[in-house]
C-alpha atoms as a PDB file:
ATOM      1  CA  UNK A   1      -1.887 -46.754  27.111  1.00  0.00           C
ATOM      2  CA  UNK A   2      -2.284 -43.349  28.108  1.00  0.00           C
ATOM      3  CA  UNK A   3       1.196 -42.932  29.751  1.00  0.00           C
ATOM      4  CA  UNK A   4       2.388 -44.507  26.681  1.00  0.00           C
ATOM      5  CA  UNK A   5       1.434 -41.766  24.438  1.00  0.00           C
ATOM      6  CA  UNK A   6       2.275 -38.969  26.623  1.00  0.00           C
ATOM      7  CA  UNK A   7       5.946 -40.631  27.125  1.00  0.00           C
ATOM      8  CA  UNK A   8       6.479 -40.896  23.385  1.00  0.00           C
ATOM      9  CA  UNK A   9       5.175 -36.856  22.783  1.00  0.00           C
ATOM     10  CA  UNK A  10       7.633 -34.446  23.832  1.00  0.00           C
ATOM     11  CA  UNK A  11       5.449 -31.982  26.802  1.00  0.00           C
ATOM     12  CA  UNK A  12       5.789 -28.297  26.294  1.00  0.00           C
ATOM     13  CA  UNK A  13       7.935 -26.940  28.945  1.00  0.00           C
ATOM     14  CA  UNK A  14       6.270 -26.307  32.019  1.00  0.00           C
ATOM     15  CA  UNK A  15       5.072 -22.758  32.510  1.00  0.00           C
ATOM     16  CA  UNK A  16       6.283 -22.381  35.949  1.00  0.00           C
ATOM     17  CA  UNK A  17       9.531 -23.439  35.193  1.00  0.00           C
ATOM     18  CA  UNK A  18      12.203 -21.961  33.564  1.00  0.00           C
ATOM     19  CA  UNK A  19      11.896 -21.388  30.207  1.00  0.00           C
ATOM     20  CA  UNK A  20      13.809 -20.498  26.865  1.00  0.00           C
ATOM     21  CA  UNK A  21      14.082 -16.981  25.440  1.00  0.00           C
ATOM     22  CA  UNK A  22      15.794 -16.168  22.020  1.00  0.00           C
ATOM     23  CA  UNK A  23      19.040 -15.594  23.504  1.00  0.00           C
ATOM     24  CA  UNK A  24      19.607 -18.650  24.847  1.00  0.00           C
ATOM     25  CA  UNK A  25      19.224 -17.307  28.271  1.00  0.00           C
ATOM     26  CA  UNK A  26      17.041 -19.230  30.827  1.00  0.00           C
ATOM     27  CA  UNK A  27      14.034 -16.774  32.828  1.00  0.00           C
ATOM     28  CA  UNK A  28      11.974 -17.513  35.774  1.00  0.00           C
ATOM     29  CA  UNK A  29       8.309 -17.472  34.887  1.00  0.00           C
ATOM     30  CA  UNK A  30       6.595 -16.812  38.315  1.00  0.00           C
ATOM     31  CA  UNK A  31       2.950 -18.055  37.899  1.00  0.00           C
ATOM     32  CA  UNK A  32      -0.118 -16.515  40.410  1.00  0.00           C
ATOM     33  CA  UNK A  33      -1.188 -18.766  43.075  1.00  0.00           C
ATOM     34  CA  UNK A  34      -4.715 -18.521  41.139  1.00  0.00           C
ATOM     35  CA  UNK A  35      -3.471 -19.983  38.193  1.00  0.00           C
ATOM     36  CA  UNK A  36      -1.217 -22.832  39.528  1.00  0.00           C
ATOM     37  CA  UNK A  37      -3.229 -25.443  39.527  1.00  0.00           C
ATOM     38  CA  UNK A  38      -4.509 -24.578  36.493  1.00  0.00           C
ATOM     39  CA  UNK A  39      -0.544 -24.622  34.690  1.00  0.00           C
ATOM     40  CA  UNK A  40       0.342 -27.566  36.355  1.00  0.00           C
ATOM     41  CA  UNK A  41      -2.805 -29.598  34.588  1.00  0.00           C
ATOM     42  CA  UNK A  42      -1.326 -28.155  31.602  1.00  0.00           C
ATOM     43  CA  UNK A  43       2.096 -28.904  32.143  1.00  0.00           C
ATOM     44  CA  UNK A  44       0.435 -32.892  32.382  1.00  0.00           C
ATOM     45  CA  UNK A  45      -0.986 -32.404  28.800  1.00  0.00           C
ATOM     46  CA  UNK A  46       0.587 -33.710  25.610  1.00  0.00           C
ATOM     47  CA  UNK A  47       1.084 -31.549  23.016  1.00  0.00           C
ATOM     48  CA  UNK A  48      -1.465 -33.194  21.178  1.00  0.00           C
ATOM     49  CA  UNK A  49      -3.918 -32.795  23.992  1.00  0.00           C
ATOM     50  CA  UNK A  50      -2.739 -29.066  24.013  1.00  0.00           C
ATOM     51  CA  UNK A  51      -3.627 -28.512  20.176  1.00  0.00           C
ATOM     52  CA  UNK A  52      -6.662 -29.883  21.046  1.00  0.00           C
ATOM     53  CA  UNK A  53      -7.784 -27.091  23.933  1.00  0.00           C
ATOM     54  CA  UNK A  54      -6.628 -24.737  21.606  1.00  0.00           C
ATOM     55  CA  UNK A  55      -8.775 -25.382  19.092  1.00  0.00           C
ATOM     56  CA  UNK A  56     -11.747 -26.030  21.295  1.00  0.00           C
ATOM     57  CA  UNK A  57     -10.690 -22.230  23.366  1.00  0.00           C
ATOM     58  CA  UNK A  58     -10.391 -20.614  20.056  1.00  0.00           C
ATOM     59  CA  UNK A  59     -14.032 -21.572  18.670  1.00  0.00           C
ATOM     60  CA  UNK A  60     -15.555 -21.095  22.498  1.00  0.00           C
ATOM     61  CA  UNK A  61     -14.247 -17.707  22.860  1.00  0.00           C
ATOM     62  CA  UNK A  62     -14.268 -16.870  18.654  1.00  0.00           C
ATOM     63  CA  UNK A  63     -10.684 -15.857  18.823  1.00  0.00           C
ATOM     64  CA  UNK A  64      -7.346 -16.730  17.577  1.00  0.00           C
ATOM     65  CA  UNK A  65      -5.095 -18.130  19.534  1.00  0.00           C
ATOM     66  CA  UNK A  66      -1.900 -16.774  16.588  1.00  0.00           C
ATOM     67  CA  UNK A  67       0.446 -13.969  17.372  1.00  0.00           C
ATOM     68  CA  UNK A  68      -0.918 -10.542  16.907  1.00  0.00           C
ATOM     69  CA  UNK A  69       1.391  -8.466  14.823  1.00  0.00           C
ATOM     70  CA  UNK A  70       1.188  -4.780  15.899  1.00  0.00           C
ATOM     71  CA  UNK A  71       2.617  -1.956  13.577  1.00  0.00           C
ATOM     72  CA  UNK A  72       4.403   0.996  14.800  1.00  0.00           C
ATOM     73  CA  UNK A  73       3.218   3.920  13.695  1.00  0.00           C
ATOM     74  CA  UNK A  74       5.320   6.100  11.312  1.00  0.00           C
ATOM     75  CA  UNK A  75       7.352   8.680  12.459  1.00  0.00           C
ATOM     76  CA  UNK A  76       5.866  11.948  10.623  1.00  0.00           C
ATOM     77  CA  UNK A  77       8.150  12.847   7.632  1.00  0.00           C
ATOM     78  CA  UNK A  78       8.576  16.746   5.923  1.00  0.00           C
ATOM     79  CA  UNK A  79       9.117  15.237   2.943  1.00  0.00           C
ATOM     80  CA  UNK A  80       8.375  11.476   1.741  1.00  0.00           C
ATOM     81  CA  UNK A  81      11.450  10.059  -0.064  1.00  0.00           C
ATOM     82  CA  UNK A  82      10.683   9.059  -3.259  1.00  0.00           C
ATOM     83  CA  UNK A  83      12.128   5.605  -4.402  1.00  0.00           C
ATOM     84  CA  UNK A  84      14.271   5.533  -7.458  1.00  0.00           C
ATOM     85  CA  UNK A  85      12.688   3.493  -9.981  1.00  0.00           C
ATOM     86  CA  UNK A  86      15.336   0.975 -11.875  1.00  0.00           C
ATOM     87  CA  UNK A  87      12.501  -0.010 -14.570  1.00  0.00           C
ATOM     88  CA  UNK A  88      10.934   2.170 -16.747  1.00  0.00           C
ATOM     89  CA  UNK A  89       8.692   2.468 -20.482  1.00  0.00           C
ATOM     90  CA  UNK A  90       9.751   4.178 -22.630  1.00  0.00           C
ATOM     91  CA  UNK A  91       6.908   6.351 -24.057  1.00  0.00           C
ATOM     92  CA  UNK A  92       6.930   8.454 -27.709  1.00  0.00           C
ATOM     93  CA  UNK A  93       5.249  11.467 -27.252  1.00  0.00           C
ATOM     94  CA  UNK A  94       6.738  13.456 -29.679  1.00  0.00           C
ATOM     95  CA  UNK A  95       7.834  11.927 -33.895  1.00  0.00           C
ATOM     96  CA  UNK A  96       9.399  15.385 -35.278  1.00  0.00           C
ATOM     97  CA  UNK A  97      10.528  16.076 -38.730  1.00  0.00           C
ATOM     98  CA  UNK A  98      12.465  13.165 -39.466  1.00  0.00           C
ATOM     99  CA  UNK A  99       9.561  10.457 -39.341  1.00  0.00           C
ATOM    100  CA  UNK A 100      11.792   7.967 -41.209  1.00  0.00           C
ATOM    101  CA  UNK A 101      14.497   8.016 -38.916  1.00  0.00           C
ATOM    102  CA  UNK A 102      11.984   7.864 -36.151  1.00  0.00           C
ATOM    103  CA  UNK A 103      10.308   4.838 -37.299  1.00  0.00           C
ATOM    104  CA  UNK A 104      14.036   3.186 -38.357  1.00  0.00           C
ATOM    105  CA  UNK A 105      14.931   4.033 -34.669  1.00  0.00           C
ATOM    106  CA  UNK A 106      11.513   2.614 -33.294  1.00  0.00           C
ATOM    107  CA  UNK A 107      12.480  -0.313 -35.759  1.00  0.00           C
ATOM    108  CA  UNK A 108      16.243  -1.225 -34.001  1.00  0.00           C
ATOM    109  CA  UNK A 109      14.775  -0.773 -30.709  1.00  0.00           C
ATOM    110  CA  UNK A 110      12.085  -3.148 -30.686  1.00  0.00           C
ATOM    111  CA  UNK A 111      12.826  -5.507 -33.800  1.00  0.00           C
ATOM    112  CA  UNK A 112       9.260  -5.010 -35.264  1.00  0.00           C
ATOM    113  CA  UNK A 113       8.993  -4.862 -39.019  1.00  0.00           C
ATOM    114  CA  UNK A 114       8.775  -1.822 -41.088  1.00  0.00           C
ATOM    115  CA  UNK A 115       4.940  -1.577 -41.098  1.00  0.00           C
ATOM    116  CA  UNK A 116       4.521  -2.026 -37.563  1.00  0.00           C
ATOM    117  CA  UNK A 117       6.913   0.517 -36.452  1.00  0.00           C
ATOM    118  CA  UNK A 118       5.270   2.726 -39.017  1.00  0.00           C
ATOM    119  CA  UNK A 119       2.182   1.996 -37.667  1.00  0.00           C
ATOM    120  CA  UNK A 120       3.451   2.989 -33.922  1.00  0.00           C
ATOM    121  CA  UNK A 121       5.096   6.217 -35.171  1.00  0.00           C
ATOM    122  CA  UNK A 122       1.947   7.252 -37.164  1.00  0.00           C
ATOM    123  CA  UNK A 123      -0.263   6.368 -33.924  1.00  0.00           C
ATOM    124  CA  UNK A 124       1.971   8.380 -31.377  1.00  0.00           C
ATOM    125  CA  UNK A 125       0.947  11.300 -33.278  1.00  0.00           C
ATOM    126  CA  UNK A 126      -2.491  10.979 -31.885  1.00  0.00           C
ATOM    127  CA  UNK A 127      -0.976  10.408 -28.441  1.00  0.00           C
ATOM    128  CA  UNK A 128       2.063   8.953 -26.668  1.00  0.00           C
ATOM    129  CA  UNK A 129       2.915   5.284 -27.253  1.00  0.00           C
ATOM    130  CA  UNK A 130       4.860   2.789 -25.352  1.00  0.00           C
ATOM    131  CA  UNK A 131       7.732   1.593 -27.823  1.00  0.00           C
ATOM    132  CA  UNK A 132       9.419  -0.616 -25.327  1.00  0.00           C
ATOM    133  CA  UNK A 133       8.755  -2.068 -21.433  1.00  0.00           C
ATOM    134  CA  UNK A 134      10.405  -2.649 -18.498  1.00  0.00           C
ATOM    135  CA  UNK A 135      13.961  -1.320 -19.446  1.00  0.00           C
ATOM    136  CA  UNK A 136      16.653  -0.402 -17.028  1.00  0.00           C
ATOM    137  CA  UNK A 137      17.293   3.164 -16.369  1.00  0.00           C
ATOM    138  CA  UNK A 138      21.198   2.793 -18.115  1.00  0.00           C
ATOM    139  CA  UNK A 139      19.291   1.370 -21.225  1.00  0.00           C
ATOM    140  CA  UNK A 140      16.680   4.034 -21.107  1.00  0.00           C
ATOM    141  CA  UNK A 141      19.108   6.806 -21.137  1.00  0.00           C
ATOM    142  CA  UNK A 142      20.571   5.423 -24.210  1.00  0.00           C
ATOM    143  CA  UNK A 143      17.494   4.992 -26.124  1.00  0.00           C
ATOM    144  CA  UNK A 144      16.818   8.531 -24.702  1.00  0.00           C
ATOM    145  CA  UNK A 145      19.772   9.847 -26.665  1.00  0.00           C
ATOM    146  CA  UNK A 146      19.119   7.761 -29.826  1.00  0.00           C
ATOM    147  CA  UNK A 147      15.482   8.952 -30.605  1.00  0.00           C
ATOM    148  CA  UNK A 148      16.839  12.516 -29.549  1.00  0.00           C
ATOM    149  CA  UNK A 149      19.190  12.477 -32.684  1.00  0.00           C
ATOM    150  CA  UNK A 150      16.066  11.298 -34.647  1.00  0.00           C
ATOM    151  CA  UNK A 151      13.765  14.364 -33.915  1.00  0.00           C
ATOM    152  CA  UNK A 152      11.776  12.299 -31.378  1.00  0.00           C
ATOM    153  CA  UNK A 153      11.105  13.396 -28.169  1.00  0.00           C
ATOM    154  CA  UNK A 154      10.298  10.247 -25.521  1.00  0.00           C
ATOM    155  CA  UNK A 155       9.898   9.842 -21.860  1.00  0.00           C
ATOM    156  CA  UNK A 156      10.797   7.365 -19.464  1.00  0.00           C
ATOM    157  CA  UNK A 157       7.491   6.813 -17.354  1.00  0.00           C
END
């Protein structure tokens, strides 16, 4: 019943056999003598046997038996390079003299009603407020220029 089993599981390829790289390429894996008897008992196992010693190895020995993933270090820079952002807020900081046109501005921009865009105007007085989120930087340029003409002063943050 055994043999059964082991003929319907594919066996991992023995270790001192050739074996498959990534380029398709076959290697020679040259075993030590002290560990040859050892591989070929392996090379006997199914794979579900296999899993098995794994699992028992890995709680034996308290390790993982899952590819360790080393990081290079990183190569010292003069200056970091700064990524460009492509979303920004755009942030009131500044109404001006022409409140009205401010809050008619703040109004087209984010579609709020008269009182709350009041509201927001009369509020970034006290300190900057965020009229409207995550905009492209094109978009932001253009609201840039529109509250400009307004009296307003924002930034894109």
């Amino acid at each position: 019943m055994a043999e059964e089993k082991e003929k319907k599981e594919p066996a991992l390829a023995p270790a001192s056999a050739e074996k498959k790289v990534v380029t398709g390429k076959k290697e020679k894996v040259e075993v030590p003598a002290k560990f040859k008897k050892l591989v070929e008992e392996i090379e006997k196992m199914s794979v579900l046997d296999l899993a098995e010693l794994v699992k028992i190895l890995e709680k034996k020995f308290g390790v993982l038996a899952a590819p360790q993933v080393v990081a290079a270090p990183a190569a010292p820079t003069v200056a970091p390079a700064a990524e460009e952002k492509s979303v920004f807020n755009i942030v009131l900081t500044v109404v001006g003299d022409k409140k009205i046109d401010v809050i008619k501005a703040v109004r087209d921009v984010t579609g709020k009603g008269l009182k709350e865009s009041k509201d927001l105007v009369d509020a970034a007085a006290s300190g900057p407020q965020i009229v409207k989120e995550n905009v492209k930087k094109e978009e932001g340029e253009e609201l840039k220029k529109k509250f400009e003409a307004a009296g307003a002063k924002i930034e894109l943050k």
